[in-house]
N, C-alpha and C. Protein backbone atom coordinates (compact mmCIF):
# COMPACT_ATOMS: atom_id res chain seq x y z
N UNK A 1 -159.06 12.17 52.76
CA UNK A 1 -157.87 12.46 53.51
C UNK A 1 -158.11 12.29 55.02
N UNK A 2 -159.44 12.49 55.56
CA UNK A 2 -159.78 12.36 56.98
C UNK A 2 -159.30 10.90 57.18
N UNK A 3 -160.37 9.88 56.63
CA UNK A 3 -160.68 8.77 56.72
C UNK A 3 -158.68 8.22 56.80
N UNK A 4 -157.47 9.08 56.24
CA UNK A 4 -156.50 7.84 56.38
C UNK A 4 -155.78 8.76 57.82
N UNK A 5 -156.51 9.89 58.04
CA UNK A 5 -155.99 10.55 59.54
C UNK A 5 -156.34 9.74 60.55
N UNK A 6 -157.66 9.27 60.76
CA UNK A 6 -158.45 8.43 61.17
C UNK A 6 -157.72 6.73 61.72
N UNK A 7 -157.67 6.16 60.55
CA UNK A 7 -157.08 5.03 60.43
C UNK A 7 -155.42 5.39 61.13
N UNK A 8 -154.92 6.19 60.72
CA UNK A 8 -153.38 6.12 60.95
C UNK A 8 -153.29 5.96 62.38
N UNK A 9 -154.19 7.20 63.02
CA UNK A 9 -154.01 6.99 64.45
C UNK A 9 -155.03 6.22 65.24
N UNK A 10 -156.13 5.03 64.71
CA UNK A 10 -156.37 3.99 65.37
C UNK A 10 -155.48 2.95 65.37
N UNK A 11 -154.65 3.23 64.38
CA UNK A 11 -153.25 1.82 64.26
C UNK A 11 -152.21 2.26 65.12
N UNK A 12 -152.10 3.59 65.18
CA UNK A 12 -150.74 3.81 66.21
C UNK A 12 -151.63 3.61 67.95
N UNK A 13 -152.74 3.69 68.20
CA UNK A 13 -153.26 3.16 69.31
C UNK A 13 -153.19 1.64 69.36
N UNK A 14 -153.63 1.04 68.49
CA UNK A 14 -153.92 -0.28 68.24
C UNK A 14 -152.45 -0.62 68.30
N UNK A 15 -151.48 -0.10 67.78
CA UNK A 15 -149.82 -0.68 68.15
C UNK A 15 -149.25 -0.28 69.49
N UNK A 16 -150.00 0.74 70.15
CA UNK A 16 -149.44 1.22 71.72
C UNK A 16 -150.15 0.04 72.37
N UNK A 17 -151.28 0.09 72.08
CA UNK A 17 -152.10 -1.23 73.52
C UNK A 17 -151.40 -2.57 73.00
N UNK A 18 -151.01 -3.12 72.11
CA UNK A 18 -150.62 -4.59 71.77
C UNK A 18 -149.03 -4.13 72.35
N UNK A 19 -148.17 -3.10 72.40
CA UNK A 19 -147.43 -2.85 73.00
C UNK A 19 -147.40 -2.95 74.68
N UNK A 20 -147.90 -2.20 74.99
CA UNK A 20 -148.47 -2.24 76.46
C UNK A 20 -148.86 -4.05 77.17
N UNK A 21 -149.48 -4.42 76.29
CA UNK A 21 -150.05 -5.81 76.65
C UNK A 21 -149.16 -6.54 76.85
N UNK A 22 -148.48 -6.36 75.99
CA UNK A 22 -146.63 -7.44 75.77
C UNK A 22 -146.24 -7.49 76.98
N UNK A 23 -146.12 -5.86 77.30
CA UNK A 23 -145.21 -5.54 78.16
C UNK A 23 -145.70 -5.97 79.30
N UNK A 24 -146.83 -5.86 80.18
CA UNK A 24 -147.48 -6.47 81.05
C UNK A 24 -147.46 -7.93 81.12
N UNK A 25 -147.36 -8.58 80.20
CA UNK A 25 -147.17 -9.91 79.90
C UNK A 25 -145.94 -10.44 80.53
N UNK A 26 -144.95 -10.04 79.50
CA UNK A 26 -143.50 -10.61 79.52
C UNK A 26 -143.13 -9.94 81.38
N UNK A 27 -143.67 -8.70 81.65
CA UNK A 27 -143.40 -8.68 83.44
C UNK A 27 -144.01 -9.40 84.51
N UNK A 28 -144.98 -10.02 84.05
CA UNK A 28 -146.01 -11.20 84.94
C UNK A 28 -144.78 -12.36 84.91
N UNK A 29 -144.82 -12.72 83.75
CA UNK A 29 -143.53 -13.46 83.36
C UNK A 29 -142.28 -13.72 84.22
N UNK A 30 -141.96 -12.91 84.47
CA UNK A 30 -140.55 -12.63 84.81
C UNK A 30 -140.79 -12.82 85.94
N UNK A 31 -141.65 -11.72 86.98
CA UNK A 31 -141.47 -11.98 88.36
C UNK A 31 -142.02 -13.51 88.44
N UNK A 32 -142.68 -14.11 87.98
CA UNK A 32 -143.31 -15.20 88.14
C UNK A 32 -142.27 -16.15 88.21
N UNK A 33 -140.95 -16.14 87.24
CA UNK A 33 -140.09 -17.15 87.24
C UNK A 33 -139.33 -16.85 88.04
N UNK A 34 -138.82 -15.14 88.36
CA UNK A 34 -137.76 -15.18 89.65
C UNK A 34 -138.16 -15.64 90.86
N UNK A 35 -139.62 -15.48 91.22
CA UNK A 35 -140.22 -15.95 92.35
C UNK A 35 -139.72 -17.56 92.54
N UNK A 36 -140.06 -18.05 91.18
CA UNK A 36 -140.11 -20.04 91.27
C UNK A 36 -138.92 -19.75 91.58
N UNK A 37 -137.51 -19.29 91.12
CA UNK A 37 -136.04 -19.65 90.71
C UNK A 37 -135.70 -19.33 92.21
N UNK A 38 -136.07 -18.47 93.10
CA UNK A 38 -135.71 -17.69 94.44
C UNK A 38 -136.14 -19.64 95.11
N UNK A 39 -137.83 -19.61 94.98
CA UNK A 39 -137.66 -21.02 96.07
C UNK A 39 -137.28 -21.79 95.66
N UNK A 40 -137.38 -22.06 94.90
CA UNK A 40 -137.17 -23.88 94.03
C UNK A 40 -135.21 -23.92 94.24
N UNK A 41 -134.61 -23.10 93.70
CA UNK A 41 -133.06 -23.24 93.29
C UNK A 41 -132.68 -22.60 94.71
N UNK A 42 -133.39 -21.35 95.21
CA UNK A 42 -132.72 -20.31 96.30
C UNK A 42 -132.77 -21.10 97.27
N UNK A 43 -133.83 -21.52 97.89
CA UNK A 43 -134.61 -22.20 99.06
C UNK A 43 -134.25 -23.70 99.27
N UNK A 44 -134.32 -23.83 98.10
CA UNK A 44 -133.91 -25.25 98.13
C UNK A 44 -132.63 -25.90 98.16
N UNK A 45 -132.30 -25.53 97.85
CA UNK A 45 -130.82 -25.51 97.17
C UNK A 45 -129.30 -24.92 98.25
N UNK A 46 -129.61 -23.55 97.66
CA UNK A 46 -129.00 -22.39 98.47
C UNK A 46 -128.98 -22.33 99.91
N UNK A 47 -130.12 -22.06 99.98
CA UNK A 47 -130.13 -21.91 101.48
C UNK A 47 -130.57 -22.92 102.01
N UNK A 48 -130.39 -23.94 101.51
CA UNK A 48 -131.13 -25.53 102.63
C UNK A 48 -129.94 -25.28 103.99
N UNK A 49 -128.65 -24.99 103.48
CA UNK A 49 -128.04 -25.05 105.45
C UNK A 49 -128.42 -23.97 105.95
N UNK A 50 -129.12 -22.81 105.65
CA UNK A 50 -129.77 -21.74 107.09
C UNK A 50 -130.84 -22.14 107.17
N UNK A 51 -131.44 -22.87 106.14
CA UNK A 51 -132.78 -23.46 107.11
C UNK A 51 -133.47 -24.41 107.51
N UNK A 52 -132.05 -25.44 107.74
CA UNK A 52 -131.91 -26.69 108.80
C UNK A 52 -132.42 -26.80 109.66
N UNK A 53 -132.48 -25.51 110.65
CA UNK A 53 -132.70 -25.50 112.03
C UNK A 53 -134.10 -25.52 112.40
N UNK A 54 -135.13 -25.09 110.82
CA UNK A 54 -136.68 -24.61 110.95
C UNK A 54 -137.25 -26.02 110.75
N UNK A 55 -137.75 -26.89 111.69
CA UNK A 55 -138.68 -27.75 111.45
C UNK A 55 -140.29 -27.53 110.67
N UNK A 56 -140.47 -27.98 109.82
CA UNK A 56 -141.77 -27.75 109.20
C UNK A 56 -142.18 -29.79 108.72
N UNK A 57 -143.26 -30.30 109.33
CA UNK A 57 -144.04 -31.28 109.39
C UNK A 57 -142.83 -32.61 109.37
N UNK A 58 -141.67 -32.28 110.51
CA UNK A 58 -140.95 -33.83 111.03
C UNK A 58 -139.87 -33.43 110.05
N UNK A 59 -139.64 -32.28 109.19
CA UNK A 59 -138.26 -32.53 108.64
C UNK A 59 -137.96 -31.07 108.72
N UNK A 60 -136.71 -30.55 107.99
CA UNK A 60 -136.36 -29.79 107.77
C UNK A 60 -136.57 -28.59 106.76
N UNK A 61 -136.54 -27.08 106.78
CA UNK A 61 -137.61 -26.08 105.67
C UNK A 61 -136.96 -26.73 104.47
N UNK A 62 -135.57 -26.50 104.71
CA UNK A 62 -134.95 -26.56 103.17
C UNK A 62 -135.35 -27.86 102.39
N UNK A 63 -135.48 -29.09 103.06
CA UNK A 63 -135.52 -30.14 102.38
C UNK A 63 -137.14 -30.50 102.05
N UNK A 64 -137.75 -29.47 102.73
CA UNK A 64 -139.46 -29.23 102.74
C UNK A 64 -139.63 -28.48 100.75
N UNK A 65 -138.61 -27.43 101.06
CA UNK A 65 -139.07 -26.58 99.83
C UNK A 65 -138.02 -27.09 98.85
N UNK A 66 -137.46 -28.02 98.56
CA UNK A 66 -137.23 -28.73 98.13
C UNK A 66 -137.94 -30.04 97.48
N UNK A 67 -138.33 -30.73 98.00
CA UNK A 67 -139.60 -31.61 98.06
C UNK A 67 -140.72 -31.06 98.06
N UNK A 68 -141.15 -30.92 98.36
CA UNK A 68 -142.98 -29.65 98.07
C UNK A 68 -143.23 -28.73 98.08
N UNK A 69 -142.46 -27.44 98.98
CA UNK A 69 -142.55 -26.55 99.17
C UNK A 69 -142.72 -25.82 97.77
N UNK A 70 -141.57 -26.13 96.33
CA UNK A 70 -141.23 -25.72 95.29
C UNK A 70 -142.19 -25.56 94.62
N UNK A 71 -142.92 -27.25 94.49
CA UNK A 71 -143.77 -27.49 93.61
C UNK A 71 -145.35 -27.02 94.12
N UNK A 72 -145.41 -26.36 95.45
CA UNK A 72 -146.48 -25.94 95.98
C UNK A 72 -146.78 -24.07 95.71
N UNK A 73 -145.22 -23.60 95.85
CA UNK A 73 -145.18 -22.52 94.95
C UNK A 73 -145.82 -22.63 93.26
N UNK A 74 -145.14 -23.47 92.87
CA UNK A 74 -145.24 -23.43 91.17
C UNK A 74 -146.34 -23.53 90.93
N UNK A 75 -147.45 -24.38 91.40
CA UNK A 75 -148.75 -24.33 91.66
C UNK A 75 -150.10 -23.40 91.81
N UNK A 76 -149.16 -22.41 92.60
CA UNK A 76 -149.63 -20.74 92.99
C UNK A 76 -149.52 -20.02 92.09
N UNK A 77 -148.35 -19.88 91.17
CA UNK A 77 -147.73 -19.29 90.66
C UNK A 77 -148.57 -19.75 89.06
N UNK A 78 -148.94 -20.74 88.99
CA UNK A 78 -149.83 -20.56 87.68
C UNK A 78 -151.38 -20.27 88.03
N UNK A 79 -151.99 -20.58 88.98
CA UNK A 79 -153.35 -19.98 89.29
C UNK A 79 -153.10 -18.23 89.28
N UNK A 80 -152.09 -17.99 89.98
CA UNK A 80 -151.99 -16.04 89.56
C UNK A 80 -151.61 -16.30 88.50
N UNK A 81 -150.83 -16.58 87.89
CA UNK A 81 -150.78 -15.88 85.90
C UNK A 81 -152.06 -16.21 85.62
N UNK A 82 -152.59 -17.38 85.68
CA UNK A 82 -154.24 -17.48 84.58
C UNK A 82 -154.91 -16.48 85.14
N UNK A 83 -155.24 -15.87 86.60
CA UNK A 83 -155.95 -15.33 86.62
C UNK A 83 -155.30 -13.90 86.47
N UNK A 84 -154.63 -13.26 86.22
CA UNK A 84 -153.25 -12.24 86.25
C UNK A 84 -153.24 -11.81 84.85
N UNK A 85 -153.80 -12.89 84.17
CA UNK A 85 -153.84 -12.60 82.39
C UNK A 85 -155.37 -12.23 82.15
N UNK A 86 -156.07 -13.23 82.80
CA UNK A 86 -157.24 -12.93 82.66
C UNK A 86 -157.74 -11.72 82.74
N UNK A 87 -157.18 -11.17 84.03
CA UNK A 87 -157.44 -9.51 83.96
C UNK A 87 -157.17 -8.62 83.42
N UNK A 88 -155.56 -9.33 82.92
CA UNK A 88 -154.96 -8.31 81.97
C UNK A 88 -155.84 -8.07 80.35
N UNK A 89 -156.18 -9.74 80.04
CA UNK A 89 -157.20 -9.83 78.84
C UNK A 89 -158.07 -8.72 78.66
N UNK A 90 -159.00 -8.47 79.70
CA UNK A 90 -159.86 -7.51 80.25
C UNK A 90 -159.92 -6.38 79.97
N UNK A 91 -159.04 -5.56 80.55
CA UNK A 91 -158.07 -4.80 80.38
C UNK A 91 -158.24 -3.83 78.89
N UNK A 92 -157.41 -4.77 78.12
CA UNK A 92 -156.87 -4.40 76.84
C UNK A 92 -158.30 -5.03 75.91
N UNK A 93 -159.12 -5.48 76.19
CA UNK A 93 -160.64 -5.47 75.22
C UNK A 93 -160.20 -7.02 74.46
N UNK A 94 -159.19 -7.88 74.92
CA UNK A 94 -158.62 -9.22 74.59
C UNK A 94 -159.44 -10.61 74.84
N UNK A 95 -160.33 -10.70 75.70
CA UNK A 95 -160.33 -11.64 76.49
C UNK A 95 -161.01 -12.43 75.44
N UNK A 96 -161.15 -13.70 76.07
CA UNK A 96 -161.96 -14.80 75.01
C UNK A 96 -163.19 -15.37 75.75
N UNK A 97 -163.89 -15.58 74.93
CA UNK A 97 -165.56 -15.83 74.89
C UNK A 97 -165.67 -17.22 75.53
């Protein structure tokens, strides 16, 4: 009778941390894409006429983060998740060999 006391509540741990992990996950996630969606669509897009006036290397911000700026984010933005998971891997006793 110990041995299924035992087991019951290494599985309800073992279902809180794979819980937890998700959850850390899917929120890396998220800010990660509102971040891209803010420059790439916001920056680029949106606000290219308030930021006409900002010269950055002979042209204009908006048409900068538009053209590279976006894809220089998106860039960033996966070196922090790999390493952002990596830690998280860590973490939760996940990581791979």
């Amino acid at each position: 009778m110990a041995d299924r006391t035992v087991n019951t509540s290494e599985k309800e741990k073992a279902q809180e941390d794979a819980g937890g992990y998700w959850a850390a996950n899917v929120r890396i996630i998220t800010v990660s894409l509102v971040i891209w969606a803010i420059v790439s669509f916001g920056f680029g897009i949106l606000l290219r006429p308030l930021l006409a006036g900002i010269e950055v290397g002979g042209t204009d911000l908006g048409f900068w983060f538009a053209q590279q700026g976006s894809i220089l984010v998106f860039l960033a933005l996966i070196f922090f998740y790999a390493w952002r998971m990596n830690k998280l891997d860590r973490e939760y006793g996940v990581e791979e060999d």
